[in-house]
C-alpha atoms as a PDB file:
ATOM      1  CA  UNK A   1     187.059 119.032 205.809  1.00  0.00           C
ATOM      2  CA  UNK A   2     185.929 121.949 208.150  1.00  0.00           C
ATOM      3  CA  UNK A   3     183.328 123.877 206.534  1.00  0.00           C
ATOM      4  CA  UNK A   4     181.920 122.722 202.574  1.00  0.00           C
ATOM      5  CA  UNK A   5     178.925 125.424 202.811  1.00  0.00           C
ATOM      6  CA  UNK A   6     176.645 127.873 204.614  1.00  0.00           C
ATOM      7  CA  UNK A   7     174.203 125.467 204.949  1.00  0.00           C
ATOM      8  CA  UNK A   8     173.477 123.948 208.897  1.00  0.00           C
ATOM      9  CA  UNK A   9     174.792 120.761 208.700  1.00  0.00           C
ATOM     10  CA  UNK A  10     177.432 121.638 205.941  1.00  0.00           C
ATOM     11  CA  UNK A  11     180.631 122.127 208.517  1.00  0.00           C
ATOM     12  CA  UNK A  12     182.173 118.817 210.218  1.00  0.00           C
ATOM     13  CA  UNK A  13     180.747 120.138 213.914  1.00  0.00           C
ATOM     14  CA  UNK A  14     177.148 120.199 212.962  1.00  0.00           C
ATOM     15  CA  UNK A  15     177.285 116.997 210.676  1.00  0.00           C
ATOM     16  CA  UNK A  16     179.037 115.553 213.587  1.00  0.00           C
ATOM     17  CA  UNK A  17     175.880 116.628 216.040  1.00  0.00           C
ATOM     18  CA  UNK A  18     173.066 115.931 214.164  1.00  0.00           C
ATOM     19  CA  UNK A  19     174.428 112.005 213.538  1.00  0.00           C
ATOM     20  CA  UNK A  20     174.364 111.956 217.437  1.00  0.00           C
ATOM     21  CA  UNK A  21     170.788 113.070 217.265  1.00  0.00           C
ATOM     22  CA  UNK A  22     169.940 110.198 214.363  1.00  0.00           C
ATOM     23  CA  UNK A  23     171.954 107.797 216.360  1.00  0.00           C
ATOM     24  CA  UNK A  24     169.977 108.676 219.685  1.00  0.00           C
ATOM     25  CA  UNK A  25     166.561 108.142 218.236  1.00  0.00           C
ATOM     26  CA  UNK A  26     167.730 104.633 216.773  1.00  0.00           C
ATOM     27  CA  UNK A  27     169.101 103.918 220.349  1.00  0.00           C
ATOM     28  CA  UNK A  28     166.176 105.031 222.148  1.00  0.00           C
ATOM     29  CA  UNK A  29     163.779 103.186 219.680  1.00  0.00           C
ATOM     30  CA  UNK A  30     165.813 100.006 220.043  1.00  0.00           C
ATOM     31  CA  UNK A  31     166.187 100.052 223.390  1.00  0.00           C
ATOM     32  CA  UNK A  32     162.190 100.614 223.701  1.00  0.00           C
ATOM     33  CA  UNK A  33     161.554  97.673 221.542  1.00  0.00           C
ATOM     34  CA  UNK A  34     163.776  95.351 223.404  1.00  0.00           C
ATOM     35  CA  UNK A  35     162.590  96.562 226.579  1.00  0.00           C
ATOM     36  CA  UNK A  36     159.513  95.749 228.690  1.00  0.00           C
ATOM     37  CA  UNK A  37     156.475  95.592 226.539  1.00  0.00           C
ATOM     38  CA  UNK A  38     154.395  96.970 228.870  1.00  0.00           C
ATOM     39  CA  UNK A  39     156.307 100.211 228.325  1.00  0.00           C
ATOM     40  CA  UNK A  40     154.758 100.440 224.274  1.00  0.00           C
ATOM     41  CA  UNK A  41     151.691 100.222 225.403  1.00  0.00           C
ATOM     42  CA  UNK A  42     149.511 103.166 223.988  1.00  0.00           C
ATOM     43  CA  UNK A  43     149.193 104.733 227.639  1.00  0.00           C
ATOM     44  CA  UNK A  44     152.302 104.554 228.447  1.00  0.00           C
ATOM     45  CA  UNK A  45     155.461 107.041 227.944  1.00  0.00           C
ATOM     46  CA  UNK A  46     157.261 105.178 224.966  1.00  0.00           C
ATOM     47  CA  UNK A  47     153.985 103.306 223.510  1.00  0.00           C
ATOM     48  CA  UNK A  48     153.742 107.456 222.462  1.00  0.00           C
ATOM     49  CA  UNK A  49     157.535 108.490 221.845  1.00  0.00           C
ATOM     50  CA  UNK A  50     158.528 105.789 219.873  1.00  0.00           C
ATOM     51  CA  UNK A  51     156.177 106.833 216.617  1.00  0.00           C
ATOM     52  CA  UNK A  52     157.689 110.529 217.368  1.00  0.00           C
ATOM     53  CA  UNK A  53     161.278 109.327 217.185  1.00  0.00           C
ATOM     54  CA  UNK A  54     160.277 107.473 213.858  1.00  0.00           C
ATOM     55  CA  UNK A  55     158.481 110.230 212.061  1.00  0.00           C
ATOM     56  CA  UNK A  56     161.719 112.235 213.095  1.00  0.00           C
ATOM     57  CA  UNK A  57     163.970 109.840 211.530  1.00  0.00           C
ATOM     58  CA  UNK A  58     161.854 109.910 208.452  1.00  0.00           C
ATOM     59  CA  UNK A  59     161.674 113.882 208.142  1.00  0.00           C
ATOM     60  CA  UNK A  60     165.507 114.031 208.870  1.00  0.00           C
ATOM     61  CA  UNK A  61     165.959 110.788 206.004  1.00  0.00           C
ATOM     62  CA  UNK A  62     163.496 112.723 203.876  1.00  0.00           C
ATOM     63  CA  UNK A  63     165.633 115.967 204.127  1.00  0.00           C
ATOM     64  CA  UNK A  64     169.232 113.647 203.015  1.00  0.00           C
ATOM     65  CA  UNK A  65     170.726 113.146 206.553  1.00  0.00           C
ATOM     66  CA  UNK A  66     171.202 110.281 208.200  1.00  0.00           C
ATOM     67  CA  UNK A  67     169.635 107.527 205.892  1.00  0.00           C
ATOM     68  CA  UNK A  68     173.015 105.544 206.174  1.00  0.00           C
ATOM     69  CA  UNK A  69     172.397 105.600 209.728  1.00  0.00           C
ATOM     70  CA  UNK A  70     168.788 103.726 209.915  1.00  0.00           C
ATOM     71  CA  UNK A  71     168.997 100.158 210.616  1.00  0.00           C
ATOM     72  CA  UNK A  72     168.199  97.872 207.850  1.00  0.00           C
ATOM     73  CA  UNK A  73     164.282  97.363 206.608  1.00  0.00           C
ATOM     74  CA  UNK A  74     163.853  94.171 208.000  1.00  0.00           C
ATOM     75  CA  UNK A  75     165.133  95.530 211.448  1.00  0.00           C
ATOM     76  CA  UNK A  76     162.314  98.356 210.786  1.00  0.00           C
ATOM     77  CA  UNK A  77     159.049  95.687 209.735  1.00  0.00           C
ATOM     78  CA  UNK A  78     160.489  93.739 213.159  1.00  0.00           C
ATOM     79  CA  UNK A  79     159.878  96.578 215.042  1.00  0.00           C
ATOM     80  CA  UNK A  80     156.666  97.288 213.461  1.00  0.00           C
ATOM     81  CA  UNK A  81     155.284  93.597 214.241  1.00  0.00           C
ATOM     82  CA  UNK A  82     156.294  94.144 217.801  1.00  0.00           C
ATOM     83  CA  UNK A  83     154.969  97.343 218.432  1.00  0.00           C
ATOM     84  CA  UNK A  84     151.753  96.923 216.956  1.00  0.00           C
ATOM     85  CA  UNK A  85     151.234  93.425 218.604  1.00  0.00           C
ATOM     86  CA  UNK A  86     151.609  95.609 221.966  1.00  0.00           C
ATOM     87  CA  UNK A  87     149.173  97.956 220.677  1.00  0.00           C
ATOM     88  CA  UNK A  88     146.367  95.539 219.193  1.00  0.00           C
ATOM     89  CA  UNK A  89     146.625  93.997 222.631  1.00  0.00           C
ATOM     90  CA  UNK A  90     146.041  97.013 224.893  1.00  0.00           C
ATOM     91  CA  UNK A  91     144.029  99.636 222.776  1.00  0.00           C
ATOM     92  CA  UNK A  92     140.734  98.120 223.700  1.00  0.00           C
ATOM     93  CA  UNK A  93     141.573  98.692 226.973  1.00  0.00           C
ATOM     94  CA  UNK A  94     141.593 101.851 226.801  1.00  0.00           C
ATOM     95  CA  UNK A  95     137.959 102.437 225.446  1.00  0.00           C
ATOM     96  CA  UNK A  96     138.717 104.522 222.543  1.00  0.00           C
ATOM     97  CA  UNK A  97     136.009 106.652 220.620  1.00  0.00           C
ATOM     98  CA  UNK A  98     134.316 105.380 217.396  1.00  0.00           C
ATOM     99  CA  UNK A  99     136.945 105.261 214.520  1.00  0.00           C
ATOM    100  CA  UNK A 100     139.912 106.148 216.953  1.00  0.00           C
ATOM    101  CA  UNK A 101     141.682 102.805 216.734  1.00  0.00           C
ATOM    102  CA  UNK A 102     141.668 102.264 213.146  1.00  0.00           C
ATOM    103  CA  UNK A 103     142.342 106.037 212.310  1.00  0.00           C
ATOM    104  CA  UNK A 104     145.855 105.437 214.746  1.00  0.00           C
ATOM    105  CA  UNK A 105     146.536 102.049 214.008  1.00  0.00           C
ATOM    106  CA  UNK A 106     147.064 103.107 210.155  1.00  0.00           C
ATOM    107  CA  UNK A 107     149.057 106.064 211.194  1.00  0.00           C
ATOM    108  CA  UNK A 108     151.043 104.095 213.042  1.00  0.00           C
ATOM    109  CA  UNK A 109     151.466 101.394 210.784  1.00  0.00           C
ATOM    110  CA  UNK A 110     152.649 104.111 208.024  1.00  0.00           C
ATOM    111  CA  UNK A 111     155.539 105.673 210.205  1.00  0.00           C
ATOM    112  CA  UNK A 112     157.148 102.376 210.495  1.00  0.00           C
ATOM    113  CA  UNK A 113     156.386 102.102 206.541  1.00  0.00           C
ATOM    114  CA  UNK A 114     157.697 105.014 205.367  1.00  0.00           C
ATOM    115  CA  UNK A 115     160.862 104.867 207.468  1.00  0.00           C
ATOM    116  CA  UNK A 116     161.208 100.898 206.698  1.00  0.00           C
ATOM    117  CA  UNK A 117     161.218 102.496 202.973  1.00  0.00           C
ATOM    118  CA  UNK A 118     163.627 105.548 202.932  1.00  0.00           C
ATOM    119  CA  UNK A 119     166.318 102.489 204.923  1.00  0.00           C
ATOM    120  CA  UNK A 120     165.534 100.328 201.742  1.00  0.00           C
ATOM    121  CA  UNK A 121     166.544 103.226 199.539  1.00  0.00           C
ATOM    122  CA  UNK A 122     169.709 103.765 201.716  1.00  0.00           C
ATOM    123  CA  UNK A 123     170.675 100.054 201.275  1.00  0.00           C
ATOM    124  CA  UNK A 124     170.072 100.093 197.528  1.00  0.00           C
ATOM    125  CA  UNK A 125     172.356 103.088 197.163  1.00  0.00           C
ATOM    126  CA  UNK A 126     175.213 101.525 198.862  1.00  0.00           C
END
């Protein structure tokens, strides 16, 4: 097809890139939540990335790329369960301030939500 507008991601080179982008946050958030739980923890490197990776996939879903891409809902609410078992277990741990934990621990529970929700609407379209 070559090039179907002026937009960013309206030539075959750019739609091409930016599905390796979508792809690599899927892979990177799968391979976190099949990996060592000790790694979600909310101290730790990927117990911080993994939410960012999410709310990524949502903004790009949001903006019409890359919803085909998302793994189904019910891969999504998994993912959810497990990461906020992880966090439930460890965030007392780490002494947070008054209000902290339930503040994050509804943000967190959202950006699995709203991305578990734009994959629905994928599947549906399909």
């Amino acid at each position: 097809m070559g090039t179907w507008g002026s937009g960013n991601f309206e030539n075959d080179t750019s739609a091409d890139h930016l599905s390796e982008v979508i792809d690599r946050l899927v892979g990177e958030v799968a391979d976190a939540m099949a990996g060592d739980p000790v790694e979600l923890e909310p101290d730790e490197y990927r117990g911080n990335t993994v939410p960012c990776d999410l709310e990524l996939l949502y903004v790009l879903t949001r903006a019409g790329y890359g919803a085909r891409r998302l793994p189904a809902p019910e891969v999504i609410e998994g993912w959810k369960d497990h990461f906020i078992a992880v966090w439930e277990r460890t965030i007392d741990g780490l002494g947070p301030s008054e209000g902290f934990k339930e503040r994050r621990r509804a943000v967190l529970v959202r950006t699995f939500d709203q991305l578990a929700g734009v994959a629905g609407e994928a599947a549906t379209r399909d």
